[in-house]
C-alpha atoms as a PDB file:
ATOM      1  CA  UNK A   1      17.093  22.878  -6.765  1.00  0.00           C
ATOM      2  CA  UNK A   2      16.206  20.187  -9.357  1.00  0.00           C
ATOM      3  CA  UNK A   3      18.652  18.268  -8.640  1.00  0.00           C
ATOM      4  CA  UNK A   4      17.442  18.150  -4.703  1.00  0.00           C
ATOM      5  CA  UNK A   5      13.941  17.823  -5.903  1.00  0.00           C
ATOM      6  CA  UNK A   6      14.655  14.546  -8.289  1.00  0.00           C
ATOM      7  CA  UNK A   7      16.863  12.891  -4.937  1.00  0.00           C
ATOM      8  CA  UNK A   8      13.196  12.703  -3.518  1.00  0.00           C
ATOM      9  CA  UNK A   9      11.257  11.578  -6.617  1.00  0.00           C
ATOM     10  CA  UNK A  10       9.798   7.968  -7.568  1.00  0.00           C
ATOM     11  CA  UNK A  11       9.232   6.984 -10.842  1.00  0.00           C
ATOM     12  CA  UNK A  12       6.405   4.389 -10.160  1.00  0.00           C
ATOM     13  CA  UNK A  13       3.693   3.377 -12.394  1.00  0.00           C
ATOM     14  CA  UNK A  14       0.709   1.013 -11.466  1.00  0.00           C
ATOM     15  CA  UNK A  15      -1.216  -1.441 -13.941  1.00  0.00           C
ATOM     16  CA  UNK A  16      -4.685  -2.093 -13.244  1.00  0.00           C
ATOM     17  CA  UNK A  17      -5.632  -5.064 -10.926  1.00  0.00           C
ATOM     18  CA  UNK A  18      -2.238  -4.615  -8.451  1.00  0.00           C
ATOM     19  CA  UNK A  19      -2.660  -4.519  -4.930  1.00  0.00           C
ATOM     20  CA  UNK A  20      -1.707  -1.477  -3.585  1.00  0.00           C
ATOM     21  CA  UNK A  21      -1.558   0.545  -0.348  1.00  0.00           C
ATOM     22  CA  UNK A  22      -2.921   4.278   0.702  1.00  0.00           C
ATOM     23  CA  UNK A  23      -1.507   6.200   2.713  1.00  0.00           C
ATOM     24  CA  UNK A  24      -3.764   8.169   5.827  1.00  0.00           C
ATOM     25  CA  UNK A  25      -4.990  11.336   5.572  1.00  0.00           C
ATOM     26  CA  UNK A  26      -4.403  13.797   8.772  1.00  0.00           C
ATOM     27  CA  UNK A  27      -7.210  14.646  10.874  1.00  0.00           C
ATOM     28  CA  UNK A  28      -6.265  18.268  11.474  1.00  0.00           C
ATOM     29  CA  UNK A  29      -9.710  19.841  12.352  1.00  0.00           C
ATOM     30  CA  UNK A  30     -10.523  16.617  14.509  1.00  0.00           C
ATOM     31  CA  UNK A  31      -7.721  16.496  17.034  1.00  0.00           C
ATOM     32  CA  UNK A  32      -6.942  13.053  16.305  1.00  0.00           C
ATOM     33  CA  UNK A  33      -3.677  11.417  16.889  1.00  0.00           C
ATOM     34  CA  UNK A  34      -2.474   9.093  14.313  1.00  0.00           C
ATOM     35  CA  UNK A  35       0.546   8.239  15.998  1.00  0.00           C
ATOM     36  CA  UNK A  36      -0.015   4.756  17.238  1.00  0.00           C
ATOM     37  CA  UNK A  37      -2.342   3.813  13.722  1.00  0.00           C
ATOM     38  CA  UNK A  38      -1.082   2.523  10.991  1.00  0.00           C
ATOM     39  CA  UNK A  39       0.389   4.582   7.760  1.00  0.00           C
ATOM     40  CA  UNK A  40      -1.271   3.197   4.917  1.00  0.00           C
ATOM     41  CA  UNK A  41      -4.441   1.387   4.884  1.00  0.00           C
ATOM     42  CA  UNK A  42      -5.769  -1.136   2.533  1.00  0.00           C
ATOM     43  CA  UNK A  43      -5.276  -3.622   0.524  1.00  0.00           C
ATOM     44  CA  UNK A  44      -7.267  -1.407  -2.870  1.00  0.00           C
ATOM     45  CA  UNK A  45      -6.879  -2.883  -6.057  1.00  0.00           C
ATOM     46  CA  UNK A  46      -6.052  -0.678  -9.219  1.00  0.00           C
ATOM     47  CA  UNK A  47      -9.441  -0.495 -11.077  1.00  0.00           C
ATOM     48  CA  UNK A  48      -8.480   2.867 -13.813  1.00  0.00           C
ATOM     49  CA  UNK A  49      -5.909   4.964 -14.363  1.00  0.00           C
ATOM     50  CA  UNK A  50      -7.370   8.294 -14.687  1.00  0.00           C
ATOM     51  CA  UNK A  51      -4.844  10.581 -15.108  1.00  0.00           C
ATOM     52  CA  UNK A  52      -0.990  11.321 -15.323  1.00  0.00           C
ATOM     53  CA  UNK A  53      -0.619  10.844 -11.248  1.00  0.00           C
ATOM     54  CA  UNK A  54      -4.183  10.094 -10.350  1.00  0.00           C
ATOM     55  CA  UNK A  55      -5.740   6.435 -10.275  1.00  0.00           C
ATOM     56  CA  UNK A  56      -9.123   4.432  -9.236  1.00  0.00           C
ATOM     57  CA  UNK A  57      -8.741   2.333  -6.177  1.00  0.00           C
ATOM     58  CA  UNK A  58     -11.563  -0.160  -5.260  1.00  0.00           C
ATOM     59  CA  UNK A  59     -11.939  -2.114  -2.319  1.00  0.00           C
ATOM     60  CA  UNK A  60     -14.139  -4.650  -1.325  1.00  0.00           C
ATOM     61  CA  UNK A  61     -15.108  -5.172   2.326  1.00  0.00           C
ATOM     62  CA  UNK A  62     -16.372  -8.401   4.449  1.00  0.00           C
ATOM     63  CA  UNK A  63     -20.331  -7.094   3.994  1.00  0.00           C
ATOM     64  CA  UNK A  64     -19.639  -6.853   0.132  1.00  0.00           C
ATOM     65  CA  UNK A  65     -19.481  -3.811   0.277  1.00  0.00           C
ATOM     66  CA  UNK A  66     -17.178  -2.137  -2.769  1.00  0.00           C
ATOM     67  CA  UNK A  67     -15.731   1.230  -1.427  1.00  0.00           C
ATOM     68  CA  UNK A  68     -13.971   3.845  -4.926  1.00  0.00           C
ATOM     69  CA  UNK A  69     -11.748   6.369  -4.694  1.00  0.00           C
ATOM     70  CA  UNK A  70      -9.328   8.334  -6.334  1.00  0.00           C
ATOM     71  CA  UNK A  71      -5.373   9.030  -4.631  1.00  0.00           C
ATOM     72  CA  UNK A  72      -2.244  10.061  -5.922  1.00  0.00           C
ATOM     73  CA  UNK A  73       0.303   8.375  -7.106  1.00  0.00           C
ATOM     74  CA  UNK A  74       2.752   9.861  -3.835  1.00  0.00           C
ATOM     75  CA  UNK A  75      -0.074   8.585  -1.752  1.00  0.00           C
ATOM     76  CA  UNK A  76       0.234   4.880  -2.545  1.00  0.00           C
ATOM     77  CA  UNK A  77       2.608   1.916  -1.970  1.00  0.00           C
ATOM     78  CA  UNK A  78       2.701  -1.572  -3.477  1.00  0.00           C
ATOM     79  CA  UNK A  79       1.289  -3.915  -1.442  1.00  0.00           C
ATOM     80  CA  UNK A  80       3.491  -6.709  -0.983  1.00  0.00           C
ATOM     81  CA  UNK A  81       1.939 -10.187   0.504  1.00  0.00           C
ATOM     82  CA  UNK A  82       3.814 -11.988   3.179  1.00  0.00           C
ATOM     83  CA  UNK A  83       2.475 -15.248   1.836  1.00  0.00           C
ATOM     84  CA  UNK A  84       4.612 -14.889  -1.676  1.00  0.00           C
ATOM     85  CA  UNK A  85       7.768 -14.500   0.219  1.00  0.00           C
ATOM     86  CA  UNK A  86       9.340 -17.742   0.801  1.00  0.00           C
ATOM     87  CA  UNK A  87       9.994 -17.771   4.998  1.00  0.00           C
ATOM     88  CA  UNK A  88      10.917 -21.191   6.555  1.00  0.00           C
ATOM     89  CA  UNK A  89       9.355 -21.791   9.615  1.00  0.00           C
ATOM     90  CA  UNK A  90      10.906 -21.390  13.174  1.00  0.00           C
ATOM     91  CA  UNK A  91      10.999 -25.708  14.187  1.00  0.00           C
ATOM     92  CA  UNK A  92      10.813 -27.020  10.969  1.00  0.00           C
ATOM     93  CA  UNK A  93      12.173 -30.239  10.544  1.00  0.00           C
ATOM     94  CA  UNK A  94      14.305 -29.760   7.582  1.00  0.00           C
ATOM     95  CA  UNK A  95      16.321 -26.414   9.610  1.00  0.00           C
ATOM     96  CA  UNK A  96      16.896 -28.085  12.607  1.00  0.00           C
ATOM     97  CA  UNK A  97      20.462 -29.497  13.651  1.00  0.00           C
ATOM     98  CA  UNK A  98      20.935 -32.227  15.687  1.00  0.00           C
ATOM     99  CA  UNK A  99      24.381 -31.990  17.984  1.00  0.00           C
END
């Protein structure tokens, strides 16, 4: 059984200030479908590591607004920005062959 249970398990750790990702809670007493939503939310930045598997995620929002929580460590992703990945362009002059 350990050796199914350790198939399934993600050694991640988090340093304070990286982007991460949270993933939604259900709405089981409020009959809402999340099937169409989005899985994780955010953009939260690590503020605190509080425990072994628990962290401090802050978020700041367009009114200024600075929204804390606390999640899991199998309740977050790393938040990877499109922008750092280098993508060419679809026309760019430098990929286009003339024939």
């Amino acid at each position: 059984m350990e050796l199914r249970n350790n198939k399934r398990y993600r050694a991640v750790q988090y340093e304070v200030g990286d982007l991460i990702l949270l993933k939604h809670q259900s709405k089981d007493g409020l009959n809402i479908t999340l099937w169409l939503s989005s899985v994780y939310t955010g953009q939260y930045i690590m503020a605190k590591k509080i425990g072994r598997f628990s962290y401090l995620l802050k978020r700041t929002d367009e009114d200024w607004y600075t929204h804390k929580l606390t999640a899991q460590v199998s309740k977050l992703k790393p938040y990877n920005s499109r922008a750092d990945e280098e993508t060419s362009l679809i026309g760019e002059m430098d990929n286009v062959t003339i024939g």
